[in-house]
PDB file of N, CA and C in Angstrom:
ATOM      1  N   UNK A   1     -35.770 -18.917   3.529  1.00  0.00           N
ATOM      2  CA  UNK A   1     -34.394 -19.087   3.181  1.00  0.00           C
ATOM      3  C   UNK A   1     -33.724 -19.978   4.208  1.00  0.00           C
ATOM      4  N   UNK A   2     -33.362 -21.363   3.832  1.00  0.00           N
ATOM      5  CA  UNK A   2     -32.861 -22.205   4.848  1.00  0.00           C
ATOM      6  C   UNK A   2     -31.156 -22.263   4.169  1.00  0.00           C
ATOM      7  N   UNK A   3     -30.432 -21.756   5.608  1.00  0.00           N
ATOM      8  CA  UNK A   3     -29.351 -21.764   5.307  1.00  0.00           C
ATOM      9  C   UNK A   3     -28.517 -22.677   5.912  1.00  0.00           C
ATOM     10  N   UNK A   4     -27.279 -23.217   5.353  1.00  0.00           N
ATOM     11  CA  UNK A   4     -26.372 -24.449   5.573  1.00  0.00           C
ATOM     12  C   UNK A   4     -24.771 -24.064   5.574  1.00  0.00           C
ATOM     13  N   UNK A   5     -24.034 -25.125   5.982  1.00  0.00           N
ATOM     14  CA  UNK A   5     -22.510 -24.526   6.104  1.00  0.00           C
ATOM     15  C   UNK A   5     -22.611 -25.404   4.698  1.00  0.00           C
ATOM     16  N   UNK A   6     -21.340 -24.916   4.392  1.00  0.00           N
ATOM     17  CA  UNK A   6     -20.834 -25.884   2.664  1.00  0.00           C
ATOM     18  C   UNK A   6     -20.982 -26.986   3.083  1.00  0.00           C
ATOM     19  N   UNK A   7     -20.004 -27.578   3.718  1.00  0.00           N
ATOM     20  CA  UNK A   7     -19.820 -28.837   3.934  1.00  0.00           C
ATOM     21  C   UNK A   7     -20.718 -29.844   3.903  1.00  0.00           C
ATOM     22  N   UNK A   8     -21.674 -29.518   4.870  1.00  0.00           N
ATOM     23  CA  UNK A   8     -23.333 -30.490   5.212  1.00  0.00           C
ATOM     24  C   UNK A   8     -23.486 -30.115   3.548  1.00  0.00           C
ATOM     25  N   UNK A   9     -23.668 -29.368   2.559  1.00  0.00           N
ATOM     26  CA  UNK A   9     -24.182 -29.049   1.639  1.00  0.00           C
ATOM     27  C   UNK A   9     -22.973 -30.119   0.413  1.00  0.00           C
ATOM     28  N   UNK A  10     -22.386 -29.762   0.712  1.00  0.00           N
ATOM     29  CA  UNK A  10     -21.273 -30.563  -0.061  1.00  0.00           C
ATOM     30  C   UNK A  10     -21.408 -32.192   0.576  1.00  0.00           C
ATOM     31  N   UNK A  11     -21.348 -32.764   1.498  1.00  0.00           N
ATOM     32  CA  UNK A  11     -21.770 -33.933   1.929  1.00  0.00           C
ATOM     33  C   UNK A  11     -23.555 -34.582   1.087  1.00  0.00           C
ATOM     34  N   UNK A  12     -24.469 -33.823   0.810  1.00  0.00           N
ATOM     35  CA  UNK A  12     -25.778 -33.851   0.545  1.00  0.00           C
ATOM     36  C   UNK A  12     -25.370 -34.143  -1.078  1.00  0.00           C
ATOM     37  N   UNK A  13     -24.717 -33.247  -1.708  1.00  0.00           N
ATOM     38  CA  UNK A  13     -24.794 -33.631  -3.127  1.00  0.00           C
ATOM     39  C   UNK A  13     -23.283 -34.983  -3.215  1.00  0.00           C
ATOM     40  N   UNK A  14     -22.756 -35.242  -2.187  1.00  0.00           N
ATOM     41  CA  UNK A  14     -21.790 -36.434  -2.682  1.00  0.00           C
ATOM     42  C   UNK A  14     -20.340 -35.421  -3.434  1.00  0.00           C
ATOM     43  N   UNK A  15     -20.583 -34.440  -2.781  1.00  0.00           N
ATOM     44  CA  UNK A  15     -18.999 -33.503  -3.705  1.00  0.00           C
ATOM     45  C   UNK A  15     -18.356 -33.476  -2.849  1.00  0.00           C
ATOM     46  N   UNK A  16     -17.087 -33.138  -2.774  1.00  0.00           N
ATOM     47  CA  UNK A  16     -15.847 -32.561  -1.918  1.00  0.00           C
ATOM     48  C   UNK A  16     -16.121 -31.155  -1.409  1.00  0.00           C
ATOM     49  N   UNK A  17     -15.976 -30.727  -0.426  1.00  0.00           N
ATOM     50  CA  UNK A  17     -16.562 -29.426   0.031  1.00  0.00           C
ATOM     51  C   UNK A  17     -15.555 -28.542  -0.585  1.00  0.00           C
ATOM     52  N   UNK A  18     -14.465 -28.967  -0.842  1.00  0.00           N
ATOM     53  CA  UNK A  18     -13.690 -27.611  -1.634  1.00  0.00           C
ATOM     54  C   UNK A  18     -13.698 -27.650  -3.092  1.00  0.00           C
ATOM     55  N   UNK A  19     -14.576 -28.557  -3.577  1.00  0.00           N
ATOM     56  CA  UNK A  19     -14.894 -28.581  -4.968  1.00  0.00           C
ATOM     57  C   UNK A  19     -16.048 -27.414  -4.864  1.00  0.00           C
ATOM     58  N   UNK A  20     -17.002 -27.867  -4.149  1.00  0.00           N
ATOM     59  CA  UNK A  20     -18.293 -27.011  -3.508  1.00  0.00           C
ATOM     60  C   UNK A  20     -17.580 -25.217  -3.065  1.00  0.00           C
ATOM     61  N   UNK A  21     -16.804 -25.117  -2.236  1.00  0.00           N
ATOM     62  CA  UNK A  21     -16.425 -24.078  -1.876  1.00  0.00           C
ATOM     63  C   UNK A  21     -15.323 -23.354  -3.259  1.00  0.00           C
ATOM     64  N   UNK A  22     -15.174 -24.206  -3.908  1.00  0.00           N
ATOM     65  CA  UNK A  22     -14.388 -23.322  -5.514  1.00  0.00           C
ATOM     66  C   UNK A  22     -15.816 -22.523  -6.274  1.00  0.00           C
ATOM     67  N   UNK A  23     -16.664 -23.523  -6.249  1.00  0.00           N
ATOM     68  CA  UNK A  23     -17.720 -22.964  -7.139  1.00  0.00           C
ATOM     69  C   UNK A  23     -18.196 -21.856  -6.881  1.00  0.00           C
ATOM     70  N   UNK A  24     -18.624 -21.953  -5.150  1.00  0.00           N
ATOM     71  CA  UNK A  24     -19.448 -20.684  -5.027  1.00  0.00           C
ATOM     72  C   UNK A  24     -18.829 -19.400  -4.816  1.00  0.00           C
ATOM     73  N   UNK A  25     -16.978 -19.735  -5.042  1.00  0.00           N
ATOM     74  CA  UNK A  25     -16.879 -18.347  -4.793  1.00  0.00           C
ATOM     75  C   UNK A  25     -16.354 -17.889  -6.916  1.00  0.00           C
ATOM     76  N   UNK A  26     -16.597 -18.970  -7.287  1.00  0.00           N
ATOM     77  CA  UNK A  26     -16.744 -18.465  -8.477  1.00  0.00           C
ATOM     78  C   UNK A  26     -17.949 -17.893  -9.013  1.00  0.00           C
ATOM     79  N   UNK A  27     -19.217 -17.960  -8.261  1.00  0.00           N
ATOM     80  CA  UNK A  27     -19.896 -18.167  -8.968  1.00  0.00           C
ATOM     81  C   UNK A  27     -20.553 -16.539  -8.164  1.00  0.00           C
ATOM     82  N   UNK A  28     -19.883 -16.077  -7.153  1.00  0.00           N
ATOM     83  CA  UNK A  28     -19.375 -14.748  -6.783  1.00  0.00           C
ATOM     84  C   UNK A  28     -19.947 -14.331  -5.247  1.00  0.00           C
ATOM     85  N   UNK A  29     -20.287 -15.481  -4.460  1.00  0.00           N
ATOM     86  CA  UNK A  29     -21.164 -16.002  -2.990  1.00  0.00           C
ATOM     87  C   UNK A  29     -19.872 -15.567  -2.133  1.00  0.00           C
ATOM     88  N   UNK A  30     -19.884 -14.483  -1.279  1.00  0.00           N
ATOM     89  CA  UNK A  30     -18.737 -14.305  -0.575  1.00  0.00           C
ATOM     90  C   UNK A  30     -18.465 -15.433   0.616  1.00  0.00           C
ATOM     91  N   UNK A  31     -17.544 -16.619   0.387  1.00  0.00           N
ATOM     92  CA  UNK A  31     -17.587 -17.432   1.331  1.00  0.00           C
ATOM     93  C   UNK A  31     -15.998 -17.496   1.500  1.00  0.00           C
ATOM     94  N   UNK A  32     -15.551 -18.144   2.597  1.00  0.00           N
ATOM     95  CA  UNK A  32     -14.159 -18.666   3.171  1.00  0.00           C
ATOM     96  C   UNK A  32     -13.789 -19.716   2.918  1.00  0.00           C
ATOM     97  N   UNK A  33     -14.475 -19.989   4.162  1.00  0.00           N
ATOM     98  CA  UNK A  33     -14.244 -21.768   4.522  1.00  0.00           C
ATOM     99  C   UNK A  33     -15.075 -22.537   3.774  1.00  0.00           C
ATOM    100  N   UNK A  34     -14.962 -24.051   4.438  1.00  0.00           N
ATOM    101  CA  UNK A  34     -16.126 -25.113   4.373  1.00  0.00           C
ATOM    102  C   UNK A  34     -16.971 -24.992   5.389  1.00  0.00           C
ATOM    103  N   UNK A  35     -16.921 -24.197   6.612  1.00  0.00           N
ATOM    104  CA  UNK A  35     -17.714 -23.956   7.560  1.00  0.00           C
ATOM    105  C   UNK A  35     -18.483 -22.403   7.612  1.00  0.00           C
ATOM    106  N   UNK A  36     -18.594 -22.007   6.154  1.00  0.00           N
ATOM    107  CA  UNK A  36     -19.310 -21.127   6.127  1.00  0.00           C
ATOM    108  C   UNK A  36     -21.032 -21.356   5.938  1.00  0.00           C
ATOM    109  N   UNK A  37     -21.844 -20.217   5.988  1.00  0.00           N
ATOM    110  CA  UNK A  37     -22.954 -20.362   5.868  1.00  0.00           C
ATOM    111  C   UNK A  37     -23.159 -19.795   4.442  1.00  0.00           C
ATOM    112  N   UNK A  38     -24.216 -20.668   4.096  1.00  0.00           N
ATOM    113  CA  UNK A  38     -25.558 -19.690   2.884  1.00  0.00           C
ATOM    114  C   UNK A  38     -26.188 -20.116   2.808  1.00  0.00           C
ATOM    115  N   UNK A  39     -26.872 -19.837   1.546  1.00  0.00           N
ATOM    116  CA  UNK A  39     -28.275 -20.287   1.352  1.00  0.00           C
ATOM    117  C   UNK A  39     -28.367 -21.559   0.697  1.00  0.00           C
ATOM    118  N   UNK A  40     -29.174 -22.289   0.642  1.00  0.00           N
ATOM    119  CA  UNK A  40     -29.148 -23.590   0.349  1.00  0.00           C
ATOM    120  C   UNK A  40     -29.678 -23.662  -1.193  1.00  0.00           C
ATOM    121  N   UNK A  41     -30.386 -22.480  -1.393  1.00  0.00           N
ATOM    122  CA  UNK A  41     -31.501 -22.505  -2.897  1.00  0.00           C
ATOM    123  C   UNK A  41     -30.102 -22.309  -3.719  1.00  0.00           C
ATOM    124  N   UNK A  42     -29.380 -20.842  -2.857  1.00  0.00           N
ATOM    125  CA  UNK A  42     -28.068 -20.014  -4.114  1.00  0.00           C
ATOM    126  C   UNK A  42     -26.980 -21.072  -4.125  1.00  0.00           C
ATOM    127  N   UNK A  43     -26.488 -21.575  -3.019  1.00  0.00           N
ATOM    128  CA  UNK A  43     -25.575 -23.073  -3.480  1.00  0.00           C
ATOM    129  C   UNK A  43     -25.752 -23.566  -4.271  1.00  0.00           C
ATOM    130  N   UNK A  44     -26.787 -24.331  -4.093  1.00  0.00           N
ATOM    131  CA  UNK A  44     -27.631 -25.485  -4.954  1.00  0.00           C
ATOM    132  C   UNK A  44     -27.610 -24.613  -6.876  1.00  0.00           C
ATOM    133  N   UNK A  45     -27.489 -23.836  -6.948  1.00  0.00           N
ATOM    134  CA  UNK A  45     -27.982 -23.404  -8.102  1.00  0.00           C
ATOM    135  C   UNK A  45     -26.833 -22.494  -8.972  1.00  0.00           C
ATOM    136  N   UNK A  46     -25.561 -22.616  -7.937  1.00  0.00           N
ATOM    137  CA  UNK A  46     -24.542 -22.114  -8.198  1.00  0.00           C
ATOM    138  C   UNK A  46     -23.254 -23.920  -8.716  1.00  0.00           C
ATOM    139  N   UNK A  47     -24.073 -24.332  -8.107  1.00  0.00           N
ATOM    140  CA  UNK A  47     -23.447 -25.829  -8.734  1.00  0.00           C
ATOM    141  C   UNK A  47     -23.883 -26.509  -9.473  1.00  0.00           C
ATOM    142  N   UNK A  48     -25.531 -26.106  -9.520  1.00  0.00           N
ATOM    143  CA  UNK A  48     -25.471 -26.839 -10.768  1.00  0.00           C
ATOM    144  C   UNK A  48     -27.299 -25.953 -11.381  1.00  0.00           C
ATOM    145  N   UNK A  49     -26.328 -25.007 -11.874  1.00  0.00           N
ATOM    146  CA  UNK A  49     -27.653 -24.069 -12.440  1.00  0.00           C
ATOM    147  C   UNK A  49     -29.080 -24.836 -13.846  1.00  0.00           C
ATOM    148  N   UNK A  50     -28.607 -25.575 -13.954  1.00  0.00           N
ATOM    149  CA  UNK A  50     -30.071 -26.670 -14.793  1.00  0.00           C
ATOM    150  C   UNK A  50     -30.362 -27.106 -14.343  1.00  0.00           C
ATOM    151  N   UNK A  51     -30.032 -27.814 -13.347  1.00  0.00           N
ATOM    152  CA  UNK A  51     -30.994 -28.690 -12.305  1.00  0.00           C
ATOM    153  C   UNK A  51     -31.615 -27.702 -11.379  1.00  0.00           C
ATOM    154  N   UNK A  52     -30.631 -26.663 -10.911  1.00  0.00           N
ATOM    155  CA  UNK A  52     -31.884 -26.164 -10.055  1.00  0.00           C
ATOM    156  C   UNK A  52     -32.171 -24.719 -10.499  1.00  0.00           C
ATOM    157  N   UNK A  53     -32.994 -24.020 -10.237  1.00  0.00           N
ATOM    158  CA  UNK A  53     -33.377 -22.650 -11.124  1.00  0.00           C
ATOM    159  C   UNK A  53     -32.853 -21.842 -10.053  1.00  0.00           C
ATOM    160  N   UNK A  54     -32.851 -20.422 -10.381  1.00  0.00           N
ATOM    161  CA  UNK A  54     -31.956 -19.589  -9.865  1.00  0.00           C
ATOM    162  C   UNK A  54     -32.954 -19.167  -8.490  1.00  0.00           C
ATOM    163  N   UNK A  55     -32.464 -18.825  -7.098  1.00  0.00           N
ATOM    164  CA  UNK A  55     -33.479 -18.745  -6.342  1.00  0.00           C
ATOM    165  C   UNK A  55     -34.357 -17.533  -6.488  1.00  0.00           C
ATOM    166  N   UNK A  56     -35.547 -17.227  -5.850  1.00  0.00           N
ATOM    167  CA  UNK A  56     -36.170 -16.179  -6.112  1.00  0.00           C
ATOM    168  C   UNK A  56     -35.374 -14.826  -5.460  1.00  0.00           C
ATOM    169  N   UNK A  57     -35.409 -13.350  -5.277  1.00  0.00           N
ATOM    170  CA  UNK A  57     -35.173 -12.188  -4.591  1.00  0.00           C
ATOM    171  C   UNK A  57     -33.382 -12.592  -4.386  1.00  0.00           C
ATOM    172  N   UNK A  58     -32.840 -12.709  -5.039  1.00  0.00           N
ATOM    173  CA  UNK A  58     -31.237 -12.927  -4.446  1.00  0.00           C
ATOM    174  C   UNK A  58     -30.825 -12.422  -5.256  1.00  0.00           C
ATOM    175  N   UNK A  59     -29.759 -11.738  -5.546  1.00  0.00           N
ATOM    176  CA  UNK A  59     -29.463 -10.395  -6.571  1.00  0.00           C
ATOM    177  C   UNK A  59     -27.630 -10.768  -6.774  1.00  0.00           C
ATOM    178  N   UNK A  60     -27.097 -10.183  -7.571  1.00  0.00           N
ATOM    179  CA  UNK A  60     -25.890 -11.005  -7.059  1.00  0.00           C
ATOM    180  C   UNK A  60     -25.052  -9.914  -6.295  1.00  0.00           C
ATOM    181  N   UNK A  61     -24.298 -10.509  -5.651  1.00  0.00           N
ATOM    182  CA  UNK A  61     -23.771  -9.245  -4.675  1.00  0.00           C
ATOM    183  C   UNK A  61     -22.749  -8.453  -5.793  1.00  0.00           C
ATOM    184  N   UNK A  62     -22.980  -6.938  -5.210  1.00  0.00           N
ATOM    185  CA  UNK A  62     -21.905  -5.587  -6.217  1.00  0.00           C
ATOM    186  C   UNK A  62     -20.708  -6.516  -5.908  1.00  0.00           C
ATOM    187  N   UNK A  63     -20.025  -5.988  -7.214  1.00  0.00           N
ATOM    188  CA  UNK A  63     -18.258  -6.066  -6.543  1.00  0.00           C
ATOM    189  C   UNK A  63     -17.932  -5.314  -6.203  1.00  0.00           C
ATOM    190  N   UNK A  64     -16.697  -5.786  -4.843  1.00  0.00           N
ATOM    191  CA  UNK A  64     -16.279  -4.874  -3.893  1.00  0.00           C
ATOM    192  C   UNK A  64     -14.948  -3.565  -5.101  1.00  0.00           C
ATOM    193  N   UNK A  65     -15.142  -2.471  -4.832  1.00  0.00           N
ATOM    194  CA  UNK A  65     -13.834  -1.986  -5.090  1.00  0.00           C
ATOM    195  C   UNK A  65     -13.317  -0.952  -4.417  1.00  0.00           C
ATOM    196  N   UNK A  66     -11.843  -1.219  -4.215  1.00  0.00           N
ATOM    197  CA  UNK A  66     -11.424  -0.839  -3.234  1.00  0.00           C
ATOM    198  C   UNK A  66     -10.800   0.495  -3.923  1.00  0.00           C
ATOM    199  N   UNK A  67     -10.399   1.626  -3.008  1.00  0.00           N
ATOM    200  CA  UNK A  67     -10.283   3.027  -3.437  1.00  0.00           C
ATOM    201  C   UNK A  67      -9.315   3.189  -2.954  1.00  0.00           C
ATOM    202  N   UNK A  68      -8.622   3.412  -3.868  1.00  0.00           N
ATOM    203  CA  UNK A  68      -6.980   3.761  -4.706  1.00  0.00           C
ATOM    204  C   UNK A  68      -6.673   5.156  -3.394  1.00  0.00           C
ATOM    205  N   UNK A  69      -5.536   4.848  -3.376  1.00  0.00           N
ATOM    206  CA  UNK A  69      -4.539   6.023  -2.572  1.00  0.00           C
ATOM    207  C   UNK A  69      -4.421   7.027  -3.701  1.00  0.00           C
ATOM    208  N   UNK A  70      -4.512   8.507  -3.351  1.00  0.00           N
ATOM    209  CA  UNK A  70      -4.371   9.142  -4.155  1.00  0.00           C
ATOM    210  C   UNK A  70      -2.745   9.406  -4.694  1.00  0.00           C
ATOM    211  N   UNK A  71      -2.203   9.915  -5.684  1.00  0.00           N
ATOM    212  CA  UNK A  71      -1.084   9.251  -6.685  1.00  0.00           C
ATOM    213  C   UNK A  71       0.156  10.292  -5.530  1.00  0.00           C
ATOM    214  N   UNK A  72       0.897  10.041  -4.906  1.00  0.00           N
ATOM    215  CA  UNK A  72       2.313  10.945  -4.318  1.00  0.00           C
ATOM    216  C   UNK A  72       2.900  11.670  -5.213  1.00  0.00           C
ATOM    217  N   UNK A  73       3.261  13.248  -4.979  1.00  0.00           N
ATOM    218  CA  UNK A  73       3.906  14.211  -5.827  1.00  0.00           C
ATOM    219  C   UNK A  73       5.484  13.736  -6.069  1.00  0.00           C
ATOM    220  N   UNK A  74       5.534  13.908  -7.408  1.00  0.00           N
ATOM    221  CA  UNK A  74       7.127  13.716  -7.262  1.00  0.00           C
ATOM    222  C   UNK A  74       8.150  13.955  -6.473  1.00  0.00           C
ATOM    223  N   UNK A  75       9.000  13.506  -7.034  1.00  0.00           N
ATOM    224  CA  UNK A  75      10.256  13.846  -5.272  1.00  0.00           C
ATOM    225  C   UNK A  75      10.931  14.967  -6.143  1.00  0.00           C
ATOM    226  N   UNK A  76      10.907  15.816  -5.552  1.00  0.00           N
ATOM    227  CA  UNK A  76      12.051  17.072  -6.081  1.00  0.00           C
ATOM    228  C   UNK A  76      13.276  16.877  -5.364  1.00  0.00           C
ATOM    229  N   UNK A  77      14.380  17.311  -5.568  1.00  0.00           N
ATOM    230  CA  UNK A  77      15.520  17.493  -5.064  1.00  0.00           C
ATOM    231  C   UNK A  77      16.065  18.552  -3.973  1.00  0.00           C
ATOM    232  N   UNK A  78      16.585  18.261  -2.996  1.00  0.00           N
ATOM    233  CA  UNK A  78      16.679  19.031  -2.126  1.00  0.00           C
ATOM    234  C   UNK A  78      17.504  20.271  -2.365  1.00  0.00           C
ATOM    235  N   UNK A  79      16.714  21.342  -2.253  1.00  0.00           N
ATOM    236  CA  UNK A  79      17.444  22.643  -2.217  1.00  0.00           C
ATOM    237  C   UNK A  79      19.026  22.711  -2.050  1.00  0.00           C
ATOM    238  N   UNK A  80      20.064  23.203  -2.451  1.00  0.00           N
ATOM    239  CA  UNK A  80      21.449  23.418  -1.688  1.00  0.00           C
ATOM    240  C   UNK A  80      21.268  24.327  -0.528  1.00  0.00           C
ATOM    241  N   UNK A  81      21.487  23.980   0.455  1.00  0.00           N
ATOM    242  CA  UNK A  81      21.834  25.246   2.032  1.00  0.00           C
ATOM    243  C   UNK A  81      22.567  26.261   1.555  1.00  0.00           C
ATOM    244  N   UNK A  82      22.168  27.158   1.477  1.00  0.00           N
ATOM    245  CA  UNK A  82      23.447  28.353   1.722  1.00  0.00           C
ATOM    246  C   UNK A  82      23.605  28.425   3.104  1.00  0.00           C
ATOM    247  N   UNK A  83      24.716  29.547   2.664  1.00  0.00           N
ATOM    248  CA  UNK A  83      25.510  29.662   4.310  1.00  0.00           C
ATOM    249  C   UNK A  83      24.953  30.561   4.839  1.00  0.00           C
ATOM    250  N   UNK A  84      24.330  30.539   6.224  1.00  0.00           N
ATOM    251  CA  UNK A  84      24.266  31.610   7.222  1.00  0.00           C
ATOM    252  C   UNK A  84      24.359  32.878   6.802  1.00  0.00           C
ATOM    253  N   UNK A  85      23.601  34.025   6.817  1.00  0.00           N
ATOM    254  CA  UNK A  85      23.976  35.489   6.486  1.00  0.00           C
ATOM    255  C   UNK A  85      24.612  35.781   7.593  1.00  0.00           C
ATOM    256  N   UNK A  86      25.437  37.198   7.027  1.00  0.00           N
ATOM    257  CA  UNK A  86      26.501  37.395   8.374  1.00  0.00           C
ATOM    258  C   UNK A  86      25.527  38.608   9.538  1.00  0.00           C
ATOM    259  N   UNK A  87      25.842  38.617  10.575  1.00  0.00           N
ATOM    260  CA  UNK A  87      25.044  39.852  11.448  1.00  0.00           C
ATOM    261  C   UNK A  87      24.890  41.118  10.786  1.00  0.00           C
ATOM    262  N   UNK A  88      24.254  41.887  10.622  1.00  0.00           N
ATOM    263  CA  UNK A  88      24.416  43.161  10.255  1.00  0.00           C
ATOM    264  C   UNK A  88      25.793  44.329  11.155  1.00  0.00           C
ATOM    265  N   UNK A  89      25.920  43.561  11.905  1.00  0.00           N
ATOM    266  CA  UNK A  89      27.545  44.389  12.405  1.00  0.00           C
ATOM    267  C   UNK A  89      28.550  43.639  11.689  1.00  0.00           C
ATOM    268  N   UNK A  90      28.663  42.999  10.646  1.00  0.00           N
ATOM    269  CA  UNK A  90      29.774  41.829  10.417  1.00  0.00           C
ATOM    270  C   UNK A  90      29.748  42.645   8.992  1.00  0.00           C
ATOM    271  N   UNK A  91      28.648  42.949   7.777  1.00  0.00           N
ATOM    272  CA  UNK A  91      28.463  43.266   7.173  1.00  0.00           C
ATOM    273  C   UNK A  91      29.637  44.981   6.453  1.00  0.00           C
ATOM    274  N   UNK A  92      30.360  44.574   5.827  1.00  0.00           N
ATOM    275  CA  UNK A  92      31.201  45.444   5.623  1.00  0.00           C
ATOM    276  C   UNK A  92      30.502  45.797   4.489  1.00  0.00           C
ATOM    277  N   UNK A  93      30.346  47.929   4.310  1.00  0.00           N
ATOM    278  CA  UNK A  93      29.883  48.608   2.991  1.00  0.00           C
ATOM    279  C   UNK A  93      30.792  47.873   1.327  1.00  0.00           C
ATOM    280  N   UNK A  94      30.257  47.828   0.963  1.00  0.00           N
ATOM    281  CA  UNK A  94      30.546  47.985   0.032  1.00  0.00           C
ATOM    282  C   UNK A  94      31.900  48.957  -1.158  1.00  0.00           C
ATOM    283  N   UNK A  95      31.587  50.823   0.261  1.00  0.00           N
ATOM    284  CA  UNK A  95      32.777  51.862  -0.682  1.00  0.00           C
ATOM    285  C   UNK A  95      33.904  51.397  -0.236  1.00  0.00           C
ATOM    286  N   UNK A  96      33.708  50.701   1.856  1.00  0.00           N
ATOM    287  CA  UNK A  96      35.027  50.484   2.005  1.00  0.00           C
ATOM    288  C   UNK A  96      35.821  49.520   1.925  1.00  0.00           C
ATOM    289  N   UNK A  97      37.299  49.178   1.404  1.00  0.00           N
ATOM    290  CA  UNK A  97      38.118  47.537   1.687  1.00  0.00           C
ATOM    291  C   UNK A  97      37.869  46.857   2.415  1.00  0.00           C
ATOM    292  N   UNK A  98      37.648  45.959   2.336  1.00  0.00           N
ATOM    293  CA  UNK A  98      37.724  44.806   3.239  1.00  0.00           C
ATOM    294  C   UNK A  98      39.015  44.879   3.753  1.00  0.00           C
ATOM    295  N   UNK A  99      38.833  44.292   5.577  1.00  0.00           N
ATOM    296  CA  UNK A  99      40.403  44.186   5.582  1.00  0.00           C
ATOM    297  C   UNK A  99      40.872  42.932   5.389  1.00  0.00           C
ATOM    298  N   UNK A 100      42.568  43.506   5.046  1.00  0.00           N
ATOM    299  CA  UNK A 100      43.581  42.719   4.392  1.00  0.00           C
ATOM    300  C   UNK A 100      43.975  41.573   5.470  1.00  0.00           C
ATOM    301  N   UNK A 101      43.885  40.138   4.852  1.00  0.00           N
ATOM    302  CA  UNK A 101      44.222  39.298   5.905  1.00  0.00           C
ATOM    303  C   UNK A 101      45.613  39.390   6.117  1.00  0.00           C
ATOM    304  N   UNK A 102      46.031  38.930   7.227  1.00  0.00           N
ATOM    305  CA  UNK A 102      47.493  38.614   7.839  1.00  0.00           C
ATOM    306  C   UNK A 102      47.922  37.219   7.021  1.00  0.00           C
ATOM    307  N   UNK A 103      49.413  37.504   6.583  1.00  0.00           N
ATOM    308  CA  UNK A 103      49.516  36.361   5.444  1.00  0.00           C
ATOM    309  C   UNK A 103      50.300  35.556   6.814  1.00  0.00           C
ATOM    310  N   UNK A 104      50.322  33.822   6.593  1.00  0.00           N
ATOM    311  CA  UNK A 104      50.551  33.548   7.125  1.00  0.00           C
ATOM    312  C   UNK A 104      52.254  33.329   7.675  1.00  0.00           C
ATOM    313  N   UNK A 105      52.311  33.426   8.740  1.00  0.00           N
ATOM    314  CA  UNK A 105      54.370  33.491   9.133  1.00  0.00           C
ATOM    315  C   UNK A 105      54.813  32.494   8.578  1.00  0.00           C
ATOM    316  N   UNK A 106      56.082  32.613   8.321  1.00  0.00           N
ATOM    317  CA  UNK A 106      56.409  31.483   7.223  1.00  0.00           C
ATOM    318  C   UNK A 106      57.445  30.695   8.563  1.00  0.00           C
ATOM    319  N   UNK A 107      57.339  29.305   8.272  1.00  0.00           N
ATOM    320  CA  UNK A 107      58.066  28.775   9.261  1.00  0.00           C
ATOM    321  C   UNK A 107      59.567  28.794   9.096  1.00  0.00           C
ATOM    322  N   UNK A 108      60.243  29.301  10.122  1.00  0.00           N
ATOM    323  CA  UNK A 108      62.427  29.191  10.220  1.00  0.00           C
ATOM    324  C   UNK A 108      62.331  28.029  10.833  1.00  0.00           C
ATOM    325  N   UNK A 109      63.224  27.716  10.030  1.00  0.00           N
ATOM    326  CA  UNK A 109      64.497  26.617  10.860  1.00  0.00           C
ATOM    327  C   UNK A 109      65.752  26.774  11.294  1.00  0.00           C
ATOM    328  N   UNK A 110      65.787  26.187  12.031  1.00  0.00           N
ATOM    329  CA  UNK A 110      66.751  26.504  12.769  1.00  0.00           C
ATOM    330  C   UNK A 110      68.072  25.373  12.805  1.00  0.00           C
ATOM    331  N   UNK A 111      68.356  25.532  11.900  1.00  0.00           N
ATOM    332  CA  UNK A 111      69.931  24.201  11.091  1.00  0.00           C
ATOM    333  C   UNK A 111      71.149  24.878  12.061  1.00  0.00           C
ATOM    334  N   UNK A 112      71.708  24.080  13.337  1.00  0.00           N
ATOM    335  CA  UNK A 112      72.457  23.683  14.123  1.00  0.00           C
ATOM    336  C   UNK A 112      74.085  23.507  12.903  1.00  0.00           C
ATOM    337  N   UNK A 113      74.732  24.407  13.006  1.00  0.00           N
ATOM    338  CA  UNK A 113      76.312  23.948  12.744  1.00  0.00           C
ATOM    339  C   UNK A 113      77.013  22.399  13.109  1.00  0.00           C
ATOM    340  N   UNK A 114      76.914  21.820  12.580  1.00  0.00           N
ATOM    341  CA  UNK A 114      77.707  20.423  12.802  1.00  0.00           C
ATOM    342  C   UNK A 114      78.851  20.055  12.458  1.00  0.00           C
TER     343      UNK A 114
END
């Protein structure tokens, strides 16, 4: 297996190396650049599969797939707070009244004779 960057390989057949480098990643050769490496048989045969026969033992590579985040639970809505329970000394029975609030003093004025 004699291997080559695109480019020298793309220079050899008279192509543009990114004409060369479209093909082979169409043709499913995990490459980047023009300064990548491969094989010279799977290039060659990925550009132009009648002229050259497919190489021997080269398989085509799996496709990659990538594994999904598992799905986030819905958003529920936030509870309302209740208020604070009161101390158990704060806690008035039930048989007896509550006590009666103090109503509030009502404000006098005080209107001066003029």
């Amino acid at each position: 297996m004699e291997k080559k960057r695109i480019y020298e390989i793309a220079k050899d057949e008279g192509l543009p190396s990114s004409l060369v480098l479209q093909r082979l990643q169409r043709a499913g050769v995990p490459v980047k650049t023009a300064s990548s490496t491969v094989d010279v048989a799977e290039a060659l045969h990925a550009l132009n599969p009648n002229r050259h026969p497919k190489p021997e033992g080269t398989e085509p590579p799996a496709p990659v797939v990538e594994a999904k985040p598992p799905p986030k639970p819905p958003k529920t809505p936030p509870k309302p707070k209740l208020p604070p329970r009161p101390a158990p000394d704060q806690i008035v029975p039930a048989d007896e009244p509550a006590p009666a609030a103090e109503a509030p003093a009502t404000p006098t004025t005080d209107t001066a004779p003029t």
